[in-house]
C-alpha atoms as a PDB file:
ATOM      1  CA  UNK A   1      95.587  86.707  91.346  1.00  0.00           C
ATOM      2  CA  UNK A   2      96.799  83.351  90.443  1.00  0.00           C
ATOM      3  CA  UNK A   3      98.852  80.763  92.506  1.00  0.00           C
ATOM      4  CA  UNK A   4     101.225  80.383  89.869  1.00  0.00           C
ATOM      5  CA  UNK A   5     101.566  80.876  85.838  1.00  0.00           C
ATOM      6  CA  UNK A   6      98.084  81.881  84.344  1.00  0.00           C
ATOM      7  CA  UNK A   7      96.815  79.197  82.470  1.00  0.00           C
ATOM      8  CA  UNK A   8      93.887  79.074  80.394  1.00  0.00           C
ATOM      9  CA  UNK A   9      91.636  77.718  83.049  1.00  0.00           C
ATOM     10  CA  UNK A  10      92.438  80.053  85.719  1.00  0.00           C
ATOM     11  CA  UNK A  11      90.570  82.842  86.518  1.00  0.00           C
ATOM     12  CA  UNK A  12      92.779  86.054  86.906  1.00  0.00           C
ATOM     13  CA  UNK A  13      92.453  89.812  87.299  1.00  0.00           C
ATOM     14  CA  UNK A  14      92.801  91.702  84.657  1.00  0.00           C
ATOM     15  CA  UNK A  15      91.905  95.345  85.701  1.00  0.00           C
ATOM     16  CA  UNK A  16      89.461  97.054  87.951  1.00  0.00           C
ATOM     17  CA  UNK A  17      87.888 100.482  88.287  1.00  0.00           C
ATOM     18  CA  UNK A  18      86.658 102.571  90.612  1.00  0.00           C
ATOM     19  CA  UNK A  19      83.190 104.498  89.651  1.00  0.00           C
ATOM     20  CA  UNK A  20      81.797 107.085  92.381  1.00  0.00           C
ATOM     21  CA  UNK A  21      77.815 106.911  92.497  1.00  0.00           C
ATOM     22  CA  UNK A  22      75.023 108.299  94.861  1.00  0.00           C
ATOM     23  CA  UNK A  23      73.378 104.407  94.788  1.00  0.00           C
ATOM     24  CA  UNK A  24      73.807 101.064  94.731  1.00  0.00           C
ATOM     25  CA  UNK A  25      71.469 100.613  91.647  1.00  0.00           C
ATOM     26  CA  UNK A  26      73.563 103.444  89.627  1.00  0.00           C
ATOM     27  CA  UNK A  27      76.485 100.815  89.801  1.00  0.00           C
ATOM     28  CA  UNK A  28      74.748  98.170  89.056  1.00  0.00           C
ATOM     29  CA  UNK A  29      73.603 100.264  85.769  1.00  0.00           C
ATOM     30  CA  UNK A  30      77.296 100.652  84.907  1.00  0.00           C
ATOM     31  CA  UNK A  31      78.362  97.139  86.186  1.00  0.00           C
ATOM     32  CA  UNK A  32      75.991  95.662  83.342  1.00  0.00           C
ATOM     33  CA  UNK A  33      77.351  98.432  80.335  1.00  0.00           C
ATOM     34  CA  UNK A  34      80.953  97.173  81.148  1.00  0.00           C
ATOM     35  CA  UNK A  35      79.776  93.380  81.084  1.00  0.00           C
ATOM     36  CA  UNK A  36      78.159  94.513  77.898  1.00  0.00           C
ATOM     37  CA  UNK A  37      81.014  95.922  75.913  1.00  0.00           C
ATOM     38  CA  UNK A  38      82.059  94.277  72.695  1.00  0.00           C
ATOM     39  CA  UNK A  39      84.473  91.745  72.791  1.00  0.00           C
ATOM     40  CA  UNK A  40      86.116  89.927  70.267  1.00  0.00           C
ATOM     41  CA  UNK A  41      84.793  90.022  66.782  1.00  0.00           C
ATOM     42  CA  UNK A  42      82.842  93.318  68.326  1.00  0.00           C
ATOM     43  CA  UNK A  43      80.180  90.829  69.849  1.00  0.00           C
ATOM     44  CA  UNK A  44      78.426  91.992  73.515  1.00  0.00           C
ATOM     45  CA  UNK A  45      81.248  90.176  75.904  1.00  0.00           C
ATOM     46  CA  UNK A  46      79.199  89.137  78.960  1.00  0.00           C
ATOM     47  CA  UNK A  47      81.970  89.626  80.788  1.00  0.00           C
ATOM     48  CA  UNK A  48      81.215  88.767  84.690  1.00  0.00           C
ATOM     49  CA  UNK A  49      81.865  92.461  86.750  1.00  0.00           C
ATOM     50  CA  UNK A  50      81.846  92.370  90.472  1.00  0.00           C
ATOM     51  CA  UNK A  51      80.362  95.066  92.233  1.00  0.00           C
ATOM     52  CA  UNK A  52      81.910  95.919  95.649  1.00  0.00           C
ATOM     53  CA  UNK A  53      80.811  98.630  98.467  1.00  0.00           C
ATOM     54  CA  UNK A  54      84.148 101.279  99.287  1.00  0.00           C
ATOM     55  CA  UNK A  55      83.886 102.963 103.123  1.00  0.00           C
ATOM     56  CA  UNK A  56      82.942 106.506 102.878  1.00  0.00           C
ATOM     57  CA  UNK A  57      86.195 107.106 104.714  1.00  0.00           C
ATOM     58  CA  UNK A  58      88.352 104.091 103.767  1.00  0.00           C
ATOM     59  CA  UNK A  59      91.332 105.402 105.911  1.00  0.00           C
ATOM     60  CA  UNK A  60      88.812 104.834 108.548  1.00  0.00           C
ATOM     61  CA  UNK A  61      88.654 100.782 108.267  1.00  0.00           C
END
């Protein structure tokens, strides 16, 4: 999210997924193959990916 028109030195969203794992550390696997992905010119991206805990029951929150 942005407070106004994305500019080039704004950080904004640009998709997210949901991935459902038995542990922490199997995320964490798949976090870094995301960040990993080729990029522009096909070169690894290093693209930062945030890892976030979902409630078992997210009704329940």
């Amino acid at each position: 999210m942005t407070d106004g028109p994305a500019r080039a030195d704004q950080n904004i969203l640009a998709g997210y997924g949901v991935v459902d794992v038995t542990s922490e550390e199997r995320a964490l696997e798949i976090a870094a193959r995301a960040s990993a992905c080729p990029g522009r010119g096909g070169k690894p991206g290093s693209d930062p990916v945030e890892v976030h805990p979902i409630a078992a029951d997210p009704t329940a929150a």
